[in-house]
C-alpha atoms as a PDB file:
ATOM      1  CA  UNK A   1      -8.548  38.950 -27.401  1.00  0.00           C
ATOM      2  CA  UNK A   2     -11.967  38.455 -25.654  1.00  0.00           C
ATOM      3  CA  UNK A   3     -11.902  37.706 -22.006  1.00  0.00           C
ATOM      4  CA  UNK A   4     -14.514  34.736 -21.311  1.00  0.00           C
ATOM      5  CA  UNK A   5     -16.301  34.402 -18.021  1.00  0.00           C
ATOM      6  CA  UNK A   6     -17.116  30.964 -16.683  1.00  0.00           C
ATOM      7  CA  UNK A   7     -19.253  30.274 -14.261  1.00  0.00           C
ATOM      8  CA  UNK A   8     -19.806  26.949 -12.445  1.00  0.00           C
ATOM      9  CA  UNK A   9     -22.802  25.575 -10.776  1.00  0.00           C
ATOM     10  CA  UNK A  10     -23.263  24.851  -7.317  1.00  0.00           C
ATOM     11  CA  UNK A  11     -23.240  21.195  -7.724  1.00  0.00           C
ATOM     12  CA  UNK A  12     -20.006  21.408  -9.743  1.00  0.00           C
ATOM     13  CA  UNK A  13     -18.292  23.686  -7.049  1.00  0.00           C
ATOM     14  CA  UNK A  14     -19.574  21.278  -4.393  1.00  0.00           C
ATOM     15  CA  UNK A  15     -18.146  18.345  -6.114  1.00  0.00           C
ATOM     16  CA  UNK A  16     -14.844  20.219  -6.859  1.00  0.00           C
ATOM     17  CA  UNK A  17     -14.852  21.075  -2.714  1.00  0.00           C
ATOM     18  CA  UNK A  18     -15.008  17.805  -1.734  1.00  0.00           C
ATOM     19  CA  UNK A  19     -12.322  16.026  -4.446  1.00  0.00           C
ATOM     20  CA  UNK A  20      -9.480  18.861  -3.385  1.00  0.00           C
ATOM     21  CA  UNK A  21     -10.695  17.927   0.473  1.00  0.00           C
ATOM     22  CA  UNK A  22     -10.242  14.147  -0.603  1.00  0.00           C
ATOM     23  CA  UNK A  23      -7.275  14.776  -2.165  1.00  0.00           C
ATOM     24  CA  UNK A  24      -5.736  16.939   0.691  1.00  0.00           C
ATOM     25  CA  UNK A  25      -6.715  13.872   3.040  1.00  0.00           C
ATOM     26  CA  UNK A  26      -4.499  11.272   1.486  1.00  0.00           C
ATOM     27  CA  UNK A  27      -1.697  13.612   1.008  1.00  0.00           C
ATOM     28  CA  UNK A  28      -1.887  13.800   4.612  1.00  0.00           C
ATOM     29  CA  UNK A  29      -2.018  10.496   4.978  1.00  0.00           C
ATOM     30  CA  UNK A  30       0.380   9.177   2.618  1.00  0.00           C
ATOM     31  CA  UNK A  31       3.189  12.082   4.816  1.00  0.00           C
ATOM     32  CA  UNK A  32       1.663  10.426   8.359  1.00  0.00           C
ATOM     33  CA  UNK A  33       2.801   6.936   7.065  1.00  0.00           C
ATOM     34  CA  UNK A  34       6.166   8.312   5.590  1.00  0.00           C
ATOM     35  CA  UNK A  35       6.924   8.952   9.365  1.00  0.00           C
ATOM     36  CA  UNK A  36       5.800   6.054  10.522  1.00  0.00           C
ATOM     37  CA  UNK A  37       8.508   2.715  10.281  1.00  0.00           C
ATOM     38  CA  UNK A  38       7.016  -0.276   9.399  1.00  0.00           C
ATOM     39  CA  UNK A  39       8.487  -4.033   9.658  1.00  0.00           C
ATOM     40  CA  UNK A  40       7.013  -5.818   6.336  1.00  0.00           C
ATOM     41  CA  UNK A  41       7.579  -9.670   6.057  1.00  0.00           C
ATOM     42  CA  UNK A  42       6.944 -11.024   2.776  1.00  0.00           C
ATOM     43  CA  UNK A  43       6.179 -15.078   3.558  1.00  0.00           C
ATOM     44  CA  UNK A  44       7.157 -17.439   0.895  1.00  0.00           C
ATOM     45  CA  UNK A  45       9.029 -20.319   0.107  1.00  0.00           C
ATOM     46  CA  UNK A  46      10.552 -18.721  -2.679  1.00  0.00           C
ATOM     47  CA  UNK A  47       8.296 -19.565  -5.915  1.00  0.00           C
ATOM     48  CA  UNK A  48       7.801 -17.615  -8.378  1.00  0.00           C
ATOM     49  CA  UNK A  49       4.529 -15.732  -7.079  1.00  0.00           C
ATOM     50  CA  UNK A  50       6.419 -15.274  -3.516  1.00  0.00           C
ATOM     51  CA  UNK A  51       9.633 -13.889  -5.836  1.00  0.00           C
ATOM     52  CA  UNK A  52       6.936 -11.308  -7.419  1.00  0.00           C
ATOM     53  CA  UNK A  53       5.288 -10.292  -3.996  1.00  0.00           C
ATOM     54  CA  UNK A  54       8.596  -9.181  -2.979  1.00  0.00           C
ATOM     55  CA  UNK A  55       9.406  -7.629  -5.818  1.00  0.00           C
ATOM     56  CA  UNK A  56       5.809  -5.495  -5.604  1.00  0.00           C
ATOM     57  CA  UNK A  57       5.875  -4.856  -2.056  1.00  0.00           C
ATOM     58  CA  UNK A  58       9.864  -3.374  -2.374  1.00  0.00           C
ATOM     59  CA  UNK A  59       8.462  -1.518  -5.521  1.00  0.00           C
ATOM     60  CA  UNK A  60       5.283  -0.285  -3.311  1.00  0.00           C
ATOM     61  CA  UNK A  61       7.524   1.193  -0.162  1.00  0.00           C
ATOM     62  CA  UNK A  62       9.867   3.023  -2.748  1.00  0.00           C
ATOM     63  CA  UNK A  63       7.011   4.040  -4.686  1.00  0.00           C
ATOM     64  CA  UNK A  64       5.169   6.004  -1.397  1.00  0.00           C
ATOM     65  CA  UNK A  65       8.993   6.390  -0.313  1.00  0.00           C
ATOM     66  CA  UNK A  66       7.945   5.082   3.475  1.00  0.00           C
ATOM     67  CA  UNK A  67      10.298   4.086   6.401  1.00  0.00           C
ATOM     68  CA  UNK A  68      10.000   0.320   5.996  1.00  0.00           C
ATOM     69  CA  UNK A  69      11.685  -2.260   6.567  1.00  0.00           C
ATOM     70  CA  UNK A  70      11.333  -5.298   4.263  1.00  0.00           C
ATOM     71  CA  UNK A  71      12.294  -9.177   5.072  1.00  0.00           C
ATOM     72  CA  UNK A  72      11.564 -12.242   3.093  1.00  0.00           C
ATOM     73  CA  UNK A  73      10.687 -14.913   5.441  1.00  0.00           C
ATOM     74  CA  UNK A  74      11.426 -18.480   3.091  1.00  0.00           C
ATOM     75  CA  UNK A  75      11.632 -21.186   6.271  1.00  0.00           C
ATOM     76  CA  UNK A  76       8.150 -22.965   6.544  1.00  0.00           C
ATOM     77  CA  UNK A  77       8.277 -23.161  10.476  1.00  0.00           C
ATOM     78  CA  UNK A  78       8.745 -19.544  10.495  1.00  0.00           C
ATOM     79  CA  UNK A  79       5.507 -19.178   8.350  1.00  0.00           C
ATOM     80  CA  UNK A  80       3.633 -21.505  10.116  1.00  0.00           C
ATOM     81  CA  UNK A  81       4.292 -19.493  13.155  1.00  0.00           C
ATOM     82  CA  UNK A  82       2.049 -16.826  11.479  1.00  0.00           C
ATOM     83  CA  UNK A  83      -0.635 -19.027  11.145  1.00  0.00           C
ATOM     84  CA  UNK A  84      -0.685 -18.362   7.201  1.00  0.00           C
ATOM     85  CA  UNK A  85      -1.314 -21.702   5.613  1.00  0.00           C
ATOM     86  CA  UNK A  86      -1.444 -20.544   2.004  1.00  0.00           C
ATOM     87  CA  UNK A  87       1.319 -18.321   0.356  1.00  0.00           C
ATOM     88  CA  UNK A  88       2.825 -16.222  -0.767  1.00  0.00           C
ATOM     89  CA  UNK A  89       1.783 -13.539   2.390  1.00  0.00           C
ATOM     90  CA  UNK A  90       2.170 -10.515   3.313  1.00  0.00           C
ATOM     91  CA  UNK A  91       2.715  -9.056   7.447  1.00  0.00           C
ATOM     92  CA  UNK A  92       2.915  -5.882   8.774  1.00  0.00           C
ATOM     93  CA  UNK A  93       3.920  -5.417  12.017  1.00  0.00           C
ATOM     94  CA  UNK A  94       3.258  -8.809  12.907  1.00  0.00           C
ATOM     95  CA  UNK A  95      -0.334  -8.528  11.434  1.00  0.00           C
ATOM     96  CA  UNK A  96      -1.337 -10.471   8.494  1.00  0.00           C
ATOM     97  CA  UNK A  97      -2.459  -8.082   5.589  1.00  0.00           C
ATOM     98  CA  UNK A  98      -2.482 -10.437   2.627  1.00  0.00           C
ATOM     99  CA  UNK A  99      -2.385 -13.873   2.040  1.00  0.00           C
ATOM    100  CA  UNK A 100      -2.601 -17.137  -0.555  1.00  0.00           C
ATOM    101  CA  UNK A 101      -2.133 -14.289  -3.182  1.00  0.00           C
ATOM    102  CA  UNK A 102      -0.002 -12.019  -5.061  1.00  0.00           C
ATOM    103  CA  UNK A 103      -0.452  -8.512  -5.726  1.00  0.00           C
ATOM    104  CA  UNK A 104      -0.025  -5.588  -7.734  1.00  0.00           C
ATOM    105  CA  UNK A 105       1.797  -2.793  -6.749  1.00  0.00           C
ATOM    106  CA  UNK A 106      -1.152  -0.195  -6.650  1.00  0.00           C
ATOM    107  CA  UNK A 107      -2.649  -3.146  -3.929  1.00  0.00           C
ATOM    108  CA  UNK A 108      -0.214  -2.803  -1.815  1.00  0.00           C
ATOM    109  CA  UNK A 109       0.104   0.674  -1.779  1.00  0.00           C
ATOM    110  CA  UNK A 110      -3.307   0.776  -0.828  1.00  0.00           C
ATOM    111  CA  UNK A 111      -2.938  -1.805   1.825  1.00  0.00           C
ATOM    112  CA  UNK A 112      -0.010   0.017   3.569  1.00  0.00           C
ATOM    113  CA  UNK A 113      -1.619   3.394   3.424  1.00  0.00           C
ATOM    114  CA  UNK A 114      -4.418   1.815   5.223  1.00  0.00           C
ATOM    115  CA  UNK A 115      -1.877   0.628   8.000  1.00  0.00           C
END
């Protein structure tokens, strides 16, 4: 059996570098927000697309397996009191993240690893 020798060339070891460094960075992120407990209101008045943003969101926070805690807010006054006008929503930490849409689960990942 022959032994091959590879050899890479700069700009392929510089691009490796800097996908293991981006790589290593939202590891480290995604473990910072594990730590970090979040209060997640999903606002709707329980239609179908509000049903499904709950659904995602729940499936999101197991997904990244964060310390969250998730509330579906279905009285109208209570949403008002956001200021959201169109739902379904989505607030974290009494900050609106998403609203007058629904939203995939890979979404909201991304919007809660951003918080």
């Amino acid at each position: 059996m022959m032994n091959k020798e590879f050899r890479f060339s700069n700009d392929e070891v510089n691009t490796s570098k800097i996908l293991i460094r981006h790589s290593l960075f939202n590891i480290q992120r995604i473990n910072l927000i594990k730590q970090i407990s979040m209060e997640i209101k999903v606002l709707g008045t329980g239609c179908p697309k509000c049903k499904a943003l709950e659904k995602a969101t729940r499936d999101a926070v197991a997904e990244l397996g964060i310390d969250a805690n998730v509330t579906k807010v279905e009285d109208i006054v209570d949403i008002m009191n956001y200021g959201v006008m169109r739902t379904p929503a989505i607030v974290i930490n009494d900050r609106i993240v998403l609203s007058g849409r629904t939203a995939t689960v890979p979404e909201i990942k991304e919007i809660l690893t951003k918080q």
